[in-house]
C-alpha atoms as a PDB file:
ATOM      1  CA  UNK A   1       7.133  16.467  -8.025  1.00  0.00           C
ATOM      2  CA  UNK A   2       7.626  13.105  -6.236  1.00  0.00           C
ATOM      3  CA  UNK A   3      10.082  10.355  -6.077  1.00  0.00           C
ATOM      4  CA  UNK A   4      11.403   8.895 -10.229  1.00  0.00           C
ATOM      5  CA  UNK A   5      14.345   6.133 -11.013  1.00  0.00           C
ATOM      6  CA  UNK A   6      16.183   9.416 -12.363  1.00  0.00           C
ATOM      7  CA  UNK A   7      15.880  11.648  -8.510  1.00  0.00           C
ATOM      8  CA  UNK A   8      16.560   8.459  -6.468  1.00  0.00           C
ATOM      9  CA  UNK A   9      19.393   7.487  -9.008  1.00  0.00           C
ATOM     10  CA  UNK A  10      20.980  11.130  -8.845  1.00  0.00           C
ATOM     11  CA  UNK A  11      20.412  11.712  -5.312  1.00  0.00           C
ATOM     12  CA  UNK A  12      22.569   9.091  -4.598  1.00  0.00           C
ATOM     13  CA  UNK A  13      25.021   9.827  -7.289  1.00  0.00           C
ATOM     14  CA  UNK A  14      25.429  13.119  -5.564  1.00  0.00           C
ATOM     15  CA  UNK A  15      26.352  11.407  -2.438  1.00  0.00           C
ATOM     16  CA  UNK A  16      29.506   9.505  -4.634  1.00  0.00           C
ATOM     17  CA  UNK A  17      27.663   6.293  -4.886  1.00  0.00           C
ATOM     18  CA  UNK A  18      29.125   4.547  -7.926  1.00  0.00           C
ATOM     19  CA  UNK A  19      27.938   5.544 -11.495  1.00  0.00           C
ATOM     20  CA  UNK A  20      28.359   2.340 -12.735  1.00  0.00           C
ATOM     21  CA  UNK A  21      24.307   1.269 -12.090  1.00  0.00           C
ATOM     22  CA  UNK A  22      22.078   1.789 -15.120  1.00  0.00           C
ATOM     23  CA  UNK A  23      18.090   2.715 -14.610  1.00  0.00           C
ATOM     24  CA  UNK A  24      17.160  -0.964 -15.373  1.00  0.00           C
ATOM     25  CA  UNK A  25      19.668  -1.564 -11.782  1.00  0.00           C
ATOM     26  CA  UNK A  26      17.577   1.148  -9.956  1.00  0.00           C
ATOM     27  CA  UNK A  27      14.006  -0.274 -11.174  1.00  0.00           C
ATOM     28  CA  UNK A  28      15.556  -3.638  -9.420  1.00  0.00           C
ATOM     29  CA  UNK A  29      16.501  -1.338  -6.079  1.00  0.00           C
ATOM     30  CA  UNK A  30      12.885   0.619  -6.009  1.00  0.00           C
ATOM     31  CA  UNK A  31      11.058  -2.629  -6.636  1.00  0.00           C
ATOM     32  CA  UNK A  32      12.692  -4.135  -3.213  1.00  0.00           C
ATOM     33  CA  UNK A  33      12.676  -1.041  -1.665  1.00  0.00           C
ATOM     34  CA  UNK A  34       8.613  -1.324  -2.168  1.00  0.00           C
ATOM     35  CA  UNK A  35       8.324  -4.256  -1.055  1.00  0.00           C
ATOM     36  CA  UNK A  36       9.928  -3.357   2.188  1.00  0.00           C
ATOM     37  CA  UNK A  37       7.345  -0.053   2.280  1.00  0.00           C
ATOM     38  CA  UNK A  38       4.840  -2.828   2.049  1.00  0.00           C
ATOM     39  CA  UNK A  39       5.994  -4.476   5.096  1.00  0.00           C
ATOM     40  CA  UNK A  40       6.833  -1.451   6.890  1.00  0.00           C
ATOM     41  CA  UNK A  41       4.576   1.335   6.311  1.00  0.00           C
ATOM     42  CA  UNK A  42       1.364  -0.363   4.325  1.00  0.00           C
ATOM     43  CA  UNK A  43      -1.088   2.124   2.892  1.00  0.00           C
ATOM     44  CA  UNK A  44      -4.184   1.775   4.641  1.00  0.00           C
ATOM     45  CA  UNK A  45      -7.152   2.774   1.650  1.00  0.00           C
ATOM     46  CA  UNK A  46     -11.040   2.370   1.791  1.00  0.00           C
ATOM     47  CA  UNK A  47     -12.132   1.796  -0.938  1.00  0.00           C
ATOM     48  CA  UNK A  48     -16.512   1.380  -2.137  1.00  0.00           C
ATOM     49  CA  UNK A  49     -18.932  -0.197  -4.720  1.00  0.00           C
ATOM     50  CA  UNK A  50     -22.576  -0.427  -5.157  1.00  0.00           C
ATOM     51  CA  UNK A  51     -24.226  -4.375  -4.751  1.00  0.00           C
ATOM     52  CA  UNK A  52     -26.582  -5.472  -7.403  1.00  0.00           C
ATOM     53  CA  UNK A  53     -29.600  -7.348  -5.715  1.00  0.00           C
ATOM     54  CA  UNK A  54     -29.551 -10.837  -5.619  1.00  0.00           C
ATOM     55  CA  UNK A  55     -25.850 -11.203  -6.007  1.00  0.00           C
ATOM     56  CA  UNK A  56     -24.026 -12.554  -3.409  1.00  0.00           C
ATOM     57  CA  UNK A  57     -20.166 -12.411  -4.923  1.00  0.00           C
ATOM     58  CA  UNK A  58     -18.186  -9.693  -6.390  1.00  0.00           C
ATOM     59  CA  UNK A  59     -14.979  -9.693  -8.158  1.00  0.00           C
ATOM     60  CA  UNK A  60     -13.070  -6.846  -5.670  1.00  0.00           C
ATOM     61  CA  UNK A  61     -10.055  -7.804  -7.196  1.00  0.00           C
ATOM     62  CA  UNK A  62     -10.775  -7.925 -10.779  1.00  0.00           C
ATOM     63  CA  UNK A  63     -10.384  -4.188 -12.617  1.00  0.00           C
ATOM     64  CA  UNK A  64     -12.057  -5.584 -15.588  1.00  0.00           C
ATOM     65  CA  UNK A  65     -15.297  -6.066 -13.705  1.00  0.00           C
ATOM     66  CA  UNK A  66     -18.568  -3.919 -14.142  1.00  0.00           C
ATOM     67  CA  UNK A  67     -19.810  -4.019 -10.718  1.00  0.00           C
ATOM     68  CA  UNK A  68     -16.475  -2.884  -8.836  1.00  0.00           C
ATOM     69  CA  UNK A  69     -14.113  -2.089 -11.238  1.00  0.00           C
ATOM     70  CA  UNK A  70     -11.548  -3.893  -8.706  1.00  0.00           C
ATOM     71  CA  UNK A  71     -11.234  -1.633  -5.949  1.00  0.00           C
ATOM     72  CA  UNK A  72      -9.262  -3.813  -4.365  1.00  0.00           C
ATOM     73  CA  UNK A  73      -6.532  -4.915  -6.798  1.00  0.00           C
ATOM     74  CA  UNK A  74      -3.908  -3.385  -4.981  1.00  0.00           C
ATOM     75  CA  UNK A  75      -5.032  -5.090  -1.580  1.00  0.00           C
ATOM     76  CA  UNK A  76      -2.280  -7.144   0.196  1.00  0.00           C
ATOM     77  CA  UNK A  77      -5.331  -7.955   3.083  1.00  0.00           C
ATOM     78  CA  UNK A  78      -8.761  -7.480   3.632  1.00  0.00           C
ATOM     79  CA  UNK A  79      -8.967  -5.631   7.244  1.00  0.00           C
ATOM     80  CA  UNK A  80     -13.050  -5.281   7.434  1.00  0.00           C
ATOM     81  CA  UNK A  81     -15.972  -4.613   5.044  1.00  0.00           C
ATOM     82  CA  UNK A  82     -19.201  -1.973   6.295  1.00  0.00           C
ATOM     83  CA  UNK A  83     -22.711  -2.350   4.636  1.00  0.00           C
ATOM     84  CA  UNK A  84     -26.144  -1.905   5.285  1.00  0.00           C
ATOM     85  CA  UNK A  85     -27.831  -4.650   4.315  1.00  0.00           C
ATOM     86  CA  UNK A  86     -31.219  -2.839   4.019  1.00  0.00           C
ATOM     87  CA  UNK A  87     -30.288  -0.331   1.547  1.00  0.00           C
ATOM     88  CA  UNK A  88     -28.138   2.171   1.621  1.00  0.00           C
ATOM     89  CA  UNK A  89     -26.412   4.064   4.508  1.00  0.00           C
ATOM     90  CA  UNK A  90     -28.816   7.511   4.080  1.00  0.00           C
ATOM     91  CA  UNK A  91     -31.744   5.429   4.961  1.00  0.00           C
ATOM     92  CA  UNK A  92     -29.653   4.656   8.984  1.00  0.00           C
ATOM     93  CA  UNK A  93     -31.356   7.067  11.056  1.00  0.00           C
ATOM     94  CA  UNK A  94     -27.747   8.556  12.818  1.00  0.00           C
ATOM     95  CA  UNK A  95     -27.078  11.847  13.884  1.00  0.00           C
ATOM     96  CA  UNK A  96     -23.740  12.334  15.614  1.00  0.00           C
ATOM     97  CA  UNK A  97     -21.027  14.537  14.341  1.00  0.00           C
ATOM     98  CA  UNK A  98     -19.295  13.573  11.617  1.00  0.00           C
ATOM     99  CA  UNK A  99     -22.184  11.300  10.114  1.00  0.00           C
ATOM    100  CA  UNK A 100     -22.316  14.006   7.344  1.00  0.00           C
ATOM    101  CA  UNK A 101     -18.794  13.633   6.571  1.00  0.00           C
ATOM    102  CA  UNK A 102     -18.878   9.972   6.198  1.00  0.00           C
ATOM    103  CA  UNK A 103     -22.524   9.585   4.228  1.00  0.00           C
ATOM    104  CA  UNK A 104     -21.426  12.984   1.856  1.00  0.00           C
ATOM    105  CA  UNK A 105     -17.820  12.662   1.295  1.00  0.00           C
ATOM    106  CA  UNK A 106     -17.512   8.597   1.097  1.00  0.00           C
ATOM    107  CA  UNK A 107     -20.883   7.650  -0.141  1.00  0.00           C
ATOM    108  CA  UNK A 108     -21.332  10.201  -2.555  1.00  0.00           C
ATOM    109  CA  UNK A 109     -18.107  10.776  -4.191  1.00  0.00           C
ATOM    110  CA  UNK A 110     -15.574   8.231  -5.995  1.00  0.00           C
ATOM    111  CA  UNK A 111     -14.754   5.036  -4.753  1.00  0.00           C
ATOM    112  CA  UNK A 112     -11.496   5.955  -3.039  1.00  0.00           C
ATOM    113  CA  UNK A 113     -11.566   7.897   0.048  1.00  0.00           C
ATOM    114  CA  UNK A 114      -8.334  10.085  -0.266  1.00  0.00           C
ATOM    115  CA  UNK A 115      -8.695  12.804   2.642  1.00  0.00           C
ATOM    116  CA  UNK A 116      -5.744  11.611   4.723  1.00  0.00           C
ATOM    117  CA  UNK A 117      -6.564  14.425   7.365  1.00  0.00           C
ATOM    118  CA  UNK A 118     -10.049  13.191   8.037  1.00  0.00           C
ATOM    119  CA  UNK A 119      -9.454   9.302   7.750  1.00  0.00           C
ATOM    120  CA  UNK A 120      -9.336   9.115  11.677  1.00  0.00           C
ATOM    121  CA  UNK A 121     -12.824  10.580  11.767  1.00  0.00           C
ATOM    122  CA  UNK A 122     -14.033   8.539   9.521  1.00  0.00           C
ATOM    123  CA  UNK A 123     -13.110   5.505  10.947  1.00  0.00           C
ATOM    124  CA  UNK A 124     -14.371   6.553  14.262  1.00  0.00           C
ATOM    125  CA  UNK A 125     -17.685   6.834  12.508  1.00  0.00           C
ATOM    126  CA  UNK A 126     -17.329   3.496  11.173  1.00  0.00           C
ATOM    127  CA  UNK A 127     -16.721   1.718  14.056  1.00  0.00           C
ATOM    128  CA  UNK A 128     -19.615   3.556  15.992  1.00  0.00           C
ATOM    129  CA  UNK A 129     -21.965   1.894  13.053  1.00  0.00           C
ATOM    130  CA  UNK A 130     -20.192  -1.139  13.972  1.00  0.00           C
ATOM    131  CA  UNK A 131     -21.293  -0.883  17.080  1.00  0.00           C
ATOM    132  CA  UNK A 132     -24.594  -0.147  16.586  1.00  0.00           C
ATOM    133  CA  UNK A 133     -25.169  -2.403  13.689  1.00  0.00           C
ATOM    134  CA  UNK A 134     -22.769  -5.103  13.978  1.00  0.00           C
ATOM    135  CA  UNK A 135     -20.507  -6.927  11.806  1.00  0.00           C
ATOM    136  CA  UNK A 136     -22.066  -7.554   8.489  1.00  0.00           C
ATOM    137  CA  UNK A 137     -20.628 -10.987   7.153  1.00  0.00           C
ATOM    138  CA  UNK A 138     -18.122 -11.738   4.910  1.00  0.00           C
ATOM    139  CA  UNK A 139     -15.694 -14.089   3.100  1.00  0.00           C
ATOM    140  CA  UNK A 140     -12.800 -13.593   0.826  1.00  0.00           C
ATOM    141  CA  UNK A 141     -13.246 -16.854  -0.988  1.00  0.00           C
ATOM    142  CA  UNK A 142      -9.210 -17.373  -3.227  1.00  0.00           C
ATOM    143  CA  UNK A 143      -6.242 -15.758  -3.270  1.00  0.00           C
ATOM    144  CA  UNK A 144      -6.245 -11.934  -2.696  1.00  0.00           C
ATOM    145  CA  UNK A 145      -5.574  -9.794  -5.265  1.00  0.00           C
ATOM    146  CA  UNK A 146      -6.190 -12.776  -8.176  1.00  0.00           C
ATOM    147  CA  UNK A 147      -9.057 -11.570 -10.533  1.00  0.00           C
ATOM    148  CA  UNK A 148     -11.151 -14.623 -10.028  1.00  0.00           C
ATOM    149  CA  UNK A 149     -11.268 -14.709  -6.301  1.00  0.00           C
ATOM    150  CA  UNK A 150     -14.222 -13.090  -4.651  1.00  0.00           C
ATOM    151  CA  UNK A 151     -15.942 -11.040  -1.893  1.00  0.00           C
ATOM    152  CA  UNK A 152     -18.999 -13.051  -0.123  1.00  0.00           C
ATOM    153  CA  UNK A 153     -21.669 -10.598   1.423  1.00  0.00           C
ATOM    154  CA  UNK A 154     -24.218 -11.953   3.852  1.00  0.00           C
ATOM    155  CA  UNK A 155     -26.884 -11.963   3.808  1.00  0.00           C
ATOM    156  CA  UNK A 156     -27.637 -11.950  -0.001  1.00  0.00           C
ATOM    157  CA  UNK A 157     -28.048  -8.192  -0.875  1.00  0.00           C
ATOM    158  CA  UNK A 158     -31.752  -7.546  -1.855  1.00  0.00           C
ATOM    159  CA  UNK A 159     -31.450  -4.173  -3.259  1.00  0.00           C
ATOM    160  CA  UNK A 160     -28.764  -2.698  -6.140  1.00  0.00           C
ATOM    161  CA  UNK A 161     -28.472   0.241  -3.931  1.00  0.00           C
ATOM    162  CA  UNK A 162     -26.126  -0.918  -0.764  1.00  0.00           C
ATOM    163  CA  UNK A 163     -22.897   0.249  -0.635  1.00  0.00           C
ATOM    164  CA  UNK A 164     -20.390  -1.469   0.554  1.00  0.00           C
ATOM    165  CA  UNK A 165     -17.083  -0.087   2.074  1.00  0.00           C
ATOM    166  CA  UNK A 166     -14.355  -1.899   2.054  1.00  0.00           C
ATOM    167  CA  UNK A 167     -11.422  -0.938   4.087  1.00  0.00           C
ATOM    168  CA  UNK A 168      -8.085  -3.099   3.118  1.00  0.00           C
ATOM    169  CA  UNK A 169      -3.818  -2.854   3.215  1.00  0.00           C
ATOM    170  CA  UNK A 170      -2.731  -2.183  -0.171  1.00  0.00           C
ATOM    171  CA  UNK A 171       0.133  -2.126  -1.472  1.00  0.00           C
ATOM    172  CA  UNK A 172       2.781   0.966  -2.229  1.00  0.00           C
ATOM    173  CA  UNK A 173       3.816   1.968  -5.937  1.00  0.00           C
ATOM    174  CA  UNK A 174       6.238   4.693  -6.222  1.00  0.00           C
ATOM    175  CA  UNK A 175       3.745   7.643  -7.053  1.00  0.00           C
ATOM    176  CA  UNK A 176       2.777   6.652  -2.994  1.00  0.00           C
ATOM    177  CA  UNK A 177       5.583   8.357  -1.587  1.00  0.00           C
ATOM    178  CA  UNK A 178       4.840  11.436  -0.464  1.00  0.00           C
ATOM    179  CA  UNK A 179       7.201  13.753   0.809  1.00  0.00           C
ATOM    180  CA  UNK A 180       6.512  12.461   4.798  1.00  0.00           C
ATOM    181  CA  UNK A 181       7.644   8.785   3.526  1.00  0.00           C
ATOM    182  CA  UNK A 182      10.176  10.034   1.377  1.00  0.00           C
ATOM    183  CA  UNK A 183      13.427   9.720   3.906  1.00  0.00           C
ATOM    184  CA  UNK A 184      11.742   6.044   5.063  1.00  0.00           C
ATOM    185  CA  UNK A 185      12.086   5.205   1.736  1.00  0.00           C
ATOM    186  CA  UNK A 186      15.642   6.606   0.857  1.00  0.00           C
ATOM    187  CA  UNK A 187      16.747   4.794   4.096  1.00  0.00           C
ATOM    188  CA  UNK A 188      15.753   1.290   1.686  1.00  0.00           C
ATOM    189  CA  UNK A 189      17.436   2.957  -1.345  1.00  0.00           C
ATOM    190  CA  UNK A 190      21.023   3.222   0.190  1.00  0.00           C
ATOM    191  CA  UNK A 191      20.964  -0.425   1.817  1.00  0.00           C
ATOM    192  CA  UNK A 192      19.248  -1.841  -1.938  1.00  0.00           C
ATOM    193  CA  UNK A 193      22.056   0.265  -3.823  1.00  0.00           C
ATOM    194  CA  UNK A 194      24.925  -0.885  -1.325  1.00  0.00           C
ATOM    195  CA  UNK A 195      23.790  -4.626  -1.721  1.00  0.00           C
ATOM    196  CA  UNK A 196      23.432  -4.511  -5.726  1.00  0.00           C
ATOM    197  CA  UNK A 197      27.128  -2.733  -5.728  1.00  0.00           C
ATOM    198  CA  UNK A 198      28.120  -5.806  -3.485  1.00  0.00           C
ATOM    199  CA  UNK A 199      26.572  -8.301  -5.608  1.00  0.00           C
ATOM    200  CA  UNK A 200      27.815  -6.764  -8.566  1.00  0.00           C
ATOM    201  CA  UNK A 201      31.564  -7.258  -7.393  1.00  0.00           C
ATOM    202  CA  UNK A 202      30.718 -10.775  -6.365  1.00  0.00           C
ATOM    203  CA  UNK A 203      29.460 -11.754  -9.302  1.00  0.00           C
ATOM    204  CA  UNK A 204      30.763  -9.891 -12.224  1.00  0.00           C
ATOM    205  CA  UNK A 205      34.096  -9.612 -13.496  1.00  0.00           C
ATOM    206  CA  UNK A 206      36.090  -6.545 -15.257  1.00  0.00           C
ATOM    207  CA  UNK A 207      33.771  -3.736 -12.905  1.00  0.00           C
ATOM    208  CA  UNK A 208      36.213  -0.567 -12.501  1.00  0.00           C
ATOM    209  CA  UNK A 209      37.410  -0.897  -8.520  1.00  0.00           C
ATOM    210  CA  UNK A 210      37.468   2.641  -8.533  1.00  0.00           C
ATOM    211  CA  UNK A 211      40.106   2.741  -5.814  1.00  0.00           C
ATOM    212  CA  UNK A 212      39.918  -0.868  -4.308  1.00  0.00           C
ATOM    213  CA  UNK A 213      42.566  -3.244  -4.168  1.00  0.00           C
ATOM    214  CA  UNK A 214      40.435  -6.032  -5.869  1.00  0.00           C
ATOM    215  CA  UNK A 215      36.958  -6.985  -6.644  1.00  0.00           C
ATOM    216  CA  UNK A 216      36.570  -8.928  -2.953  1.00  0.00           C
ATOM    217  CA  UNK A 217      37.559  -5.805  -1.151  1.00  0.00           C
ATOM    218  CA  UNK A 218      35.160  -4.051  -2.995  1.00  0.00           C
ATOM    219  CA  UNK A 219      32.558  -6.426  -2.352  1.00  0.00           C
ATOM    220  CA  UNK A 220      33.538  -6.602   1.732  1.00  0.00           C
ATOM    221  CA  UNK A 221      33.406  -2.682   1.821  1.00  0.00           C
ATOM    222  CA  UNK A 222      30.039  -2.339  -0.136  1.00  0.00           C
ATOM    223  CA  UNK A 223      28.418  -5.607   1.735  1.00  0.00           C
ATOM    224  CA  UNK A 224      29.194  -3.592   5.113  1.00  0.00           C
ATOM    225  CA  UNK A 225      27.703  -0.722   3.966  1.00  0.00           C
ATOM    226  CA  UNK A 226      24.712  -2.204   2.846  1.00  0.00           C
ATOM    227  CA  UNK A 227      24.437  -4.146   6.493  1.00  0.00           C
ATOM    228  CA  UNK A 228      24.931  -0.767   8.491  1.00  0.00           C
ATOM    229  CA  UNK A 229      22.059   0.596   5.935  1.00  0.00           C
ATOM    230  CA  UNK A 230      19.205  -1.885   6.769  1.00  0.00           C
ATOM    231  CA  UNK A 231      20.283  -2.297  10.631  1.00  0.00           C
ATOM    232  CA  UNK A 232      19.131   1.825  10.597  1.00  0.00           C
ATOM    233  CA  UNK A 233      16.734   1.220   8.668  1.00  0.00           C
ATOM    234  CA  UNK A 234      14.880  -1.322  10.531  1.00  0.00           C
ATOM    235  CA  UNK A 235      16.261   0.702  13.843  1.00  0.00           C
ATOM    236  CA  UNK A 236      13.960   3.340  12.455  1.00  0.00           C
ATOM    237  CA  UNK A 237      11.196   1.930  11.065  1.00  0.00           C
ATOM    238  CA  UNK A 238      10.980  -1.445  13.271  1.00  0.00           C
ATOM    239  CA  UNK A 239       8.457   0.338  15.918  1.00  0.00           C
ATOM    240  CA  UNK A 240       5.897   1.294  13.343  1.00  0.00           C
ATOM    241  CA  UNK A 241       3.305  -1.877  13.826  1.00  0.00           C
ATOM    242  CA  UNK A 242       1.763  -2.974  10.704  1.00  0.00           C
ATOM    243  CA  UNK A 243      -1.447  -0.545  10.069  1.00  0.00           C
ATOM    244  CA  UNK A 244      -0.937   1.741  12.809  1.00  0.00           C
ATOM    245  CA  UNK A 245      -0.548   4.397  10.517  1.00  0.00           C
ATOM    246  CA  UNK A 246      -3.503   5.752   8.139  1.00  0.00           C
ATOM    247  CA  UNK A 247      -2.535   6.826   4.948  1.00  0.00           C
ATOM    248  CA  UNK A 248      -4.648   6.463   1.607  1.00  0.00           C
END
């Protein structure tokens, strides 16, 4: 069923967190919480649209446009882009295992390659056409992820029948957590919770103490918690280098 405001708010009502935190709070907690996902545990996507001949830009970023339909709104970087700038990949004469994988299932299908358990494959594939081929060029010219910023290709695609792959970081929304990222992301939840109940008592007066002495004790105890929460949290999570792990 997946991660909602309502399971992450009652899982953690469960566990005698205060009550006192509405769902607008906990939008607030799994918006952070994202954010550190992003820095953490980035989802690593590749992503694929078809060049138009003669045109050298393309709006990756922009989900109102024709041509790409923004593949790439979601990016937080660009890692590399594959293409073949003499047509498309089926005319490459390659045979090794696994080149019927990559031209059938990423080629031919939707522009989102979504097979987590063959993603290493595929990128083996992709850097043995690397190899082979070398890098194509490329520029991100602007900001990622504005609309108006562009992809570059060179040289100046000739036919409208190249694909291009792009492979980028993008960023998590909640629907991303699956059930293997689901504890990494609770671990953000408690310290995110403990901080707003902290900042709550700080800054707000006539909150129920709900056992505490005064609003500065409560503040000290929920402050410590929420210090103890992200220490484990980055304890845990601190080793995993940015990228290291595919998931689309």
């Amino acid at each position: 069923m997946g991660l909602t405001i309502a399971t992450i708010k009652q899982e953690l009502e469960r566990r005698k967190f205060p009550k006192m935190l509405t769902e607008d709070d906990y939008q607030g907690i799994i918006d952070a919480c994202l954010r550190e996902m992003n820095r953490y545990n980035p989802l690593r996507t590749i992503a694929s649209f078809t060049t138009v001949s003669g045109q050298q830009d393309y709006r990756i970023f922009d989900t109102e446009d024709a041509t790409t339909a923004g593949i790439c709104a979601s990016a937080q970087k660009i890692i590399e882009v594959y293409w073949n700038p003499g047509g498309d990949w089926s005319s490459l004469n390659i045979y090794s295992p696994g080149w019927q994988m990559l031209s059938q299932v990423i080629l031919y299908t939707g522009n989102y390659f979504n097979q987590p358990s063959q993603m290493m494959v595929l990128r083996q594939k992709l850097d043995n056409w690397k190899k082979q081929f070398g890098s194509q060029g490329f520029d991100i010219l602007g900001n990622i992820g504005k609309a108006d910023s562009v992809l570059r290709l060179y040289p100046v695609p000739q036919t409208n029948e190249a694909k291009v792959l792009v492979e980028f970081r993008a960023k998590n929304t909640l629907t991303d957590i699956t059930d293997a990222y689901e504890d990494v992301f609770m671990q953000w939840a408690e310290h995110y919770t403990a901080d707003t109940l902290a900042n709550m008592y700080a800054t707000t007066a006539g909150i129920e103490l709900l056992g505490f002495s005064d609003s500065t004790a409560a503040m000290k105890y929920w402050q410590g918690k929420a210090d103890r929460y992200r220490e484990k949290a980055i304890d845990t999570q601190g080793g995993m280098q940015q990228g290291v792990v595919d998931r689309t």
